[in-house]
N, C-alpha and C. Protein backbone atom coordinates (compact mmCIF):
# COMPACT_ATOMS: atom_id res chain seq x y z
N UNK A 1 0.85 -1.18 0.00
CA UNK A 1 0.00 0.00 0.00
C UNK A 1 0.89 1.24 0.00
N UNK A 2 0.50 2.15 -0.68
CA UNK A 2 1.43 3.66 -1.10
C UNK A 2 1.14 4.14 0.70
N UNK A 3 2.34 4.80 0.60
CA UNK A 3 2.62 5.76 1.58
C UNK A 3 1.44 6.47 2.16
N UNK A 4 1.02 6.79 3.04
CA UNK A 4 -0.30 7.30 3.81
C UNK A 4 -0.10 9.44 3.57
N UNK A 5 -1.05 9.80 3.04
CA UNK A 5 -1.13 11.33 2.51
C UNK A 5 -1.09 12.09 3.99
N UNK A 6 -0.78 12.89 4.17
CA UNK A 6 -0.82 13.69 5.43
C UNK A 6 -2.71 13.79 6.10
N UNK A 7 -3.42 14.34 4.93
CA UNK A 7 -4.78 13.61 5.45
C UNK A 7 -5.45 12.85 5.76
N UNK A 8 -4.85 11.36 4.95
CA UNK A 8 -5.04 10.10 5.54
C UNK A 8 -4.32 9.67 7.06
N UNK A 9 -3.32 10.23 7.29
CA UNK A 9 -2.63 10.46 8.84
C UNK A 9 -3.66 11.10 9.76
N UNK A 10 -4.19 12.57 9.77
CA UNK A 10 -4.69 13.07 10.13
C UNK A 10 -6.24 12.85 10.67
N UNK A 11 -6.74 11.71 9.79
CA UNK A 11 -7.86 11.27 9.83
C UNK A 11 -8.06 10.10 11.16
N UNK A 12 -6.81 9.00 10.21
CA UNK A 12 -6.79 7.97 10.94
C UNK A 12 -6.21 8.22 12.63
N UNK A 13 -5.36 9.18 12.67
CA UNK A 13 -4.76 10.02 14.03
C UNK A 13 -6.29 10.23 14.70
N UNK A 14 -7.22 10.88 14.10
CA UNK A 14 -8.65 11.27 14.87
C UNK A 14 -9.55 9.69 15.29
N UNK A 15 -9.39 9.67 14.56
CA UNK A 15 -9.94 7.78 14.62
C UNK A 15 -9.35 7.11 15.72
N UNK A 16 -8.03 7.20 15.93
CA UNK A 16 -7.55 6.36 16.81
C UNK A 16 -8.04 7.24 18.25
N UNK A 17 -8.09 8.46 17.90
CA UNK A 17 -8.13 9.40 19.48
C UNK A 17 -9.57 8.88 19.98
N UNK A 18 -10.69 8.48 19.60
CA UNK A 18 -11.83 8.08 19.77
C UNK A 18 -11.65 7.79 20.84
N UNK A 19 -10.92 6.24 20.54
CA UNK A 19 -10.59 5.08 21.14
C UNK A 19 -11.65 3.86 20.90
N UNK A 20 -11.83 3.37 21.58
CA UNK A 20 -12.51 1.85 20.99
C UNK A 20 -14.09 2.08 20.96
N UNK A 21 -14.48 1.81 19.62
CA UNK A 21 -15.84 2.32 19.22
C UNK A 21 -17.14 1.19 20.19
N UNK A 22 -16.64 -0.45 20.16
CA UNK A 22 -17.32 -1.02 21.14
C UNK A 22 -17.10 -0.83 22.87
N UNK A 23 -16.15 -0.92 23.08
CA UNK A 23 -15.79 -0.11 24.40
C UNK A 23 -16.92 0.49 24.91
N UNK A 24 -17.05 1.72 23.95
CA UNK A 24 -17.73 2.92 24.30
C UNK A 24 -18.90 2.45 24.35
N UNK A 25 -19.55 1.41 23.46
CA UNK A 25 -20.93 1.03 23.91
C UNK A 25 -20.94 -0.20 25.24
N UNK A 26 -19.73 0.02 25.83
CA UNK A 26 -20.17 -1.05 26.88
C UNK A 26 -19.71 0.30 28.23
N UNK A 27 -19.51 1.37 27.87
CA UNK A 27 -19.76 1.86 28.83
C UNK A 27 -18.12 2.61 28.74
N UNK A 28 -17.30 2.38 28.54
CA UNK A 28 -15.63 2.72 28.49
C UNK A 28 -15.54 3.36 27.73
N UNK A 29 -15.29 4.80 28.08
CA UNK A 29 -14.85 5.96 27.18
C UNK A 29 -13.09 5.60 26.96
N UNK A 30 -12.52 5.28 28.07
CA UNK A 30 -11.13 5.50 27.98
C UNK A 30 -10.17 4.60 27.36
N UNK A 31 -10.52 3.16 26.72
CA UNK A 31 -10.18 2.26 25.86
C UNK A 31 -9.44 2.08 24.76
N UNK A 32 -8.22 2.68 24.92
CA UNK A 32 -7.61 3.03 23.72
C UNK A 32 -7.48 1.77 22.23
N UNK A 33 -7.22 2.41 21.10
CA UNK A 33 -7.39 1.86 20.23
C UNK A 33 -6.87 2.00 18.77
N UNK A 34 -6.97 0.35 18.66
CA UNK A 34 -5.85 0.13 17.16
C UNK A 34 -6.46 0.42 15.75
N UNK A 35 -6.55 0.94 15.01
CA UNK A 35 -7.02 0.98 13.57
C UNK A 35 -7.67 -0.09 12.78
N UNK A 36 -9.08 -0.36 12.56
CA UNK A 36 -9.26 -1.77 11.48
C UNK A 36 -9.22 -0.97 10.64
N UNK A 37 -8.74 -1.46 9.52
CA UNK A 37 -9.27 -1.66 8.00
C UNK A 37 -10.40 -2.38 7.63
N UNK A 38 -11.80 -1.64 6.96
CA UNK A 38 -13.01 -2.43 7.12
C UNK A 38 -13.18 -3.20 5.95
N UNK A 39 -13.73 -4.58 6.26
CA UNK A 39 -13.53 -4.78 4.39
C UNK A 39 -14.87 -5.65 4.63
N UNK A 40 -15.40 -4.52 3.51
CA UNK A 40 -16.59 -4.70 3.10
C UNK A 40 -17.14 -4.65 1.74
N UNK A 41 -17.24 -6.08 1.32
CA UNK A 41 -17.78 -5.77 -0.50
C UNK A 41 -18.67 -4.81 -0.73
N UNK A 42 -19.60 -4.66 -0.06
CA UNK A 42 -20.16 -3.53 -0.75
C UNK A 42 -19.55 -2.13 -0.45
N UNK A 43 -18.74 -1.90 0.18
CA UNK A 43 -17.97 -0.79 0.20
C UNK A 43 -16.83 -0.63 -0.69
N UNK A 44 -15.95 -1.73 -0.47
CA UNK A 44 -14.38 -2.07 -1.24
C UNK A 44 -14.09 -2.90 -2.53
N UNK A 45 -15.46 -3.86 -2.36
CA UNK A 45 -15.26 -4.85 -3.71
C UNK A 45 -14.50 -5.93 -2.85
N UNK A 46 -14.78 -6.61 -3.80
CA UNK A 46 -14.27 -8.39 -3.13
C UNK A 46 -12.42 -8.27 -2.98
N UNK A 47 -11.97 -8.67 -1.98
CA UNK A 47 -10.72 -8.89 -1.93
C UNK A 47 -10.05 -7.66 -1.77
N UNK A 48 -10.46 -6.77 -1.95
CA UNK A 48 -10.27 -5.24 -1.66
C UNK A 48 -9.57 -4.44 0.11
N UNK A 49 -8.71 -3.75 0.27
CA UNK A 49 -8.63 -4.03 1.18
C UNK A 49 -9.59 -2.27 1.47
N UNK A 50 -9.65 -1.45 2.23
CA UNK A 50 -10.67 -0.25 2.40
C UNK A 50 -9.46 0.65 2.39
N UNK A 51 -9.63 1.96 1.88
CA UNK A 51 -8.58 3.15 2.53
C UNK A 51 -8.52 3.56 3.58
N UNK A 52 -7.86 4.43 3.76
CA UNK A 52 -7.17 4.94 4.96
C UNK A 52 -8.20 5.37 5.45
N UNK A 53 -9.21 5.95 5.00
CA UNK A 53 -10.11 6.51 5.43
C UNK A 53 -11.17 5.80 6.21
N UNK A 54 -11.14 4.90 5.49
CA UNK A 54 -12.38 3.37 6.21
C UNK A 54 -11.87 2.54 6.74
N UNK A 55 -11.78 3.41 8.18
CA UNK A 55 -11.39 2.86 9.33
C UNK A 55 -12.45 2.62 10.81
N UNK A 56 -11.94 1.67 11.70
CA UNK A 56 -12.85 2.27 12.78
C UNK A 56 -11.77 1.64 13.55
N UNK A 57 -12.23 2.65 14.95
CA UNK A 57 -11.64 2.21 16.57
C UNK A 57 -11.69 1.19 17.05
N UNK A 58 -10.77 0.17 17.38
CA UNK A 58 -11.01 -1.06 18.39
C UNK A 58 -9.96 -1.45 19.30
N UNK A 59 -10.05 -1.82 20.14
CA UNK A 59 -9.36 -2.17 20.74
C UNK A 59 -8.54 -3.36 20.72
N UNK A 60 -7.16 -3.76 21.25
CA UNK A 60 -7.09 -4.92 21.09
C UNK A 60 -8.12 -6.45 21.32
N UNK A 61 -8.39 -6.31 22.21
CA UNK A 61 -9.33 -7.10 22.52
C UNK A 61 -10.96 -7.52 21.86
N UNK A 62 -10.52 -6.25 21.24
CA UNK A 62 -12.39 -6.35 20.09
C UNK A 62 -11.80 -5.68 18.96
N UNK A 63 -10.39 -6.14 18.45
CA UNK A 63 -9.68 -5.85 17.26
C UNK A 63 -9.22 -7.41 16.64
N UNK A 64 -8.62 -7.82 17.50
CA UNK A 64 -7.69 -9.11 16.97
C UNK A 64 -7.40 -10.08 18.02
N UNK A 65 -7.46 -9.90 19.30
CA UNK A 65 -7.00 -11.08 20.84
C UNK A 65 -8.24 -11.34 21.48
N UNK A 66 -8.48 -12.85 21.27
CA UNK A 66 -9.50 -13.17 22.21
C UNK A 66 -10.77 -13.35 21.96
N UNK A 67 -11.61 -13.86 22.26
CA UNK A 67 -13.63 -14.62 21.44
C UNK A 67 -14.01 -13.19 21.34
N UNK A 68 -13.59 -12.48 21.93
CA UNK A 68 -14.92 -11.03 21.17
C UNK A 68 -14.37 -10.35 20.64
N UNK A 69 -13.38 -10.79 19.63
CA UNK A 69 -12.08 -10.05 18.62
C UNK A 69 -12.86 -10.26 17.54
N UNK A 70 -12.97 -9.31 16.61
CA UNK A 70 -13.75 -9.28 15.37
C UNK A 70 -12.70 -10.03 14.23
N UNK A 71 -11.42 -10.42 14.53
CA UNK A 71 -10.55 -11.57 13.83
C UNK A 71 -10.93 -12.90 14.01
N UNK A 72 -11.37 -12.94 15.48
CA UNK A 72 -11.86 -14.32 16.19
C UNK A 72 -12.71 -15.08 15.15
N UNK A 73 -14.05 -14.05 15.09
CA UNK A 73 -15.08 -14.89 14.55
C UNK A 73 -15.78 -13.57 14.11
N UNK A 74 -15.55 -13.06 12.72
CA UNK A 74 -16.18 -11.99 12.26
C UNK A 74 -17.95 -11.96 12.42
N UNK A 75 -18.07 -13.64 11.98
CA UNK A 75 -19.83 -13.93 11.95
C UNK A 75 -19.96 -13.32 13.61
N UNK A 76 -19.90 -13.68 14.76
CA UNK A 76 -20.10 -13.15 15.86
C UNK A 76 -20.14 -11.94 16.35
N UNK A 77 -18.97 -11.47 15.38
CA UNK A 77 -18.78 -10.11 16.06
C UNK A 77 -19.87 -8.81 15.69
N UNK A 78 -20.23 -9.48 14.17
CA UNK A 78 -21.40 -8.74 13.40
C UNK A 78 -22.22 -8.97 14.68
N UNK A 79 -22.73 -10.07 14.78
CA UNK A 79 -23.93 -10.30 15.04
C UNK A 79 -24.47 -9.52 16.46
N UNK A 80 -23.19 -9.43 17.01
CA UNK A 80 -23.78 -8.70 18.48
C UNK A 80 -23.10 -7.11 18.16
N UNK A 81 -21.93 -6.95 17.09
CA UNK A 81 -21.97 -5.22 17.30
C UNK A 81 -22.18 -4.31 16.19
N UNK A 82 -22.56 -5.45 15.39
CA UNK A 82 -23.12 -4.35 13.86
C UNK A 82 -22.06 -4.80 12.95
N UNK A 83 -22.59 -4.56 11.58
CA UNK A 83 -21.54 -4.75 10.69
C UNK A 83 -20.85 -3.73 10.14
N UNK A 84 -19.45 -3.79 10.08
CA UNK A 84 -18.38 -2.84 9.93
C UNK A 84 -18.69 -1.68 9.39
N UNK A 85 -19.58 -1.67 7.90
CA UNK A 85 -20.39 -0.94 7.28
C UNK A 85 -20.80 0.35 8.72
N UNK A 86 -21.94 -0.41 9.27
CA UNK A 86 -22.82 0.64 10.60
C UNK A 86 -21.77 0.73 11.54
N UNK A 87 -21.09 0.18 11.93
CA UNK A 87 -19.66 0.84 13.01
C UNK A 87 -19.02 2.07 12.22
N UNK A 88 -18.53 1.76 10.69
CA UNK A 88 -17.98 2.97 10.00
C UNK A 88 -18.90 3.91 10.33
N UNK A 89 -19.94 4.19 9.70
CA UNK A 89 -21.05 4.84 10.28
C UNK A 89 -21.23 5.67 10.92
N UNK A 90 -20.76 4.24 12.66
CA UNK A 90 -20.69 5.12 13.64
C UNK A 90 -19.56 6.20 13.64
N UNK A 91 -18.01 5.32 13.46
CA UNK A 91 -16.84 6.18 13.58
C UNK A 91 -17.25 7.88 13.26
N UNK A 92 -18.08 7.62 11.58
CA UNK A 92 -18.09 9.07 11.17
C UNK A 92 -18.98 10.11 11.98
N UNK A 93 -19.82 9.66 12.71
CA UNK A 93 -20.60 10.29 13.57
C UNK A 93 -19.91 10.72 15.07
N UNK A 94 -19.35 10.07 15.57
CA UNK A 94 -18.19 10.65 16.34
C UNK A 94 -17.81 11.40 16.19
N UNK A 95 -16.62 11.27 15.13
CA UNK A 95 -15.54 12.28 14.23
C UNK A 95 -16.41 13.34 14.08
N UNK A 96 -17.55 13.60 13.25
CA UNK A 96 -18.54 14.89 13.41
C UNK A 96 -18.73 15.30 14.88
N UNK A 97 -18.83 14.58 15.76
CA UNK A 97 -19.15 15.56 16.89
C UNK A 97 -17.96 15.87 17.63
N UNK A 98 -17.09 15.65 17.45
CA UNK A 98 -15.44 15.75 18.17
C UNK A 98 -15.08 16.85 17.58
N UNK A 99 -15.14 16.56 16.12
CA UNK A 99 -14.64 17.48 15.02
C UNK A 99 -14.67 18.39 14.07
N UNK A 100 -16.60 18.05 13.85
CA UNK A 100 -17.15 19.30 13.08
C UNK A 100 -16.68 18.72 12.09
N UNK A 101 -17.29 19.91 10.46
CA UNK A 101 -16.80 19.36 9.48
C UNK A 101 -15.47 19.30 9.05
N UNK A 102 -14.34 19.62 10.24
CA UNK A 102 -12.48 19.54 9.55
C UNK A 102 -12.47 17.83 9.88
N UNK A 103 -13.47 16.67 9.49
CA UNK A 103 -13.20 15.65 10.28
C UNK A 103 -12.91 14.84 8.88
């Protein structure tokens, strides 16, 4: 993947400041958090990986380590926290209220 644009930094930098987008619905504002890449055919196309931009907050633990890691068992993870699609979603609705439209 090409080098990341200073806005794609800037973005994904806001993204990460969130912190963990499920977290926050279990109650944990302070949950810091790693970057997914969302990959979603109807967003990216098959095999596609998403840009910099289509990202969301997770934590390790509801990123990639452990049964409620959206690596674990993606079917699961939809099923109880939405599919990546409506988490992106969410991210951008955050980012609007953190950030206004410089988001």
């Amino acid at each position: 993947m090409a080098k990341k644009t200073k806005a794609e930094q800037q973005h994904m930098d806001r993204v990460a400041s969130l912190g963990c987008i499920i977290c926050k619905k279990e109650g944990n504002d302070l949950s810091p958090a790693e970057l997914h890449h969302i990959r979603d055919v109807t967003i990216t196309g098959i095999g596609q990986r998403a840009s910099h931009f289509q990202v969301i907050p997770l934590c390790v633990a509801h990123h990639r380590i452990g049964k409620e890691a959206f690596h674990y068992s993606k079917k699961n993870f939809d099923t109880k926290w939405g599919s990546q699609k409506d988490l992106l979603a969410e991210t951008l609705e955050l980012l609007e209220e953190k950030y206004g439209n410089d988001s």
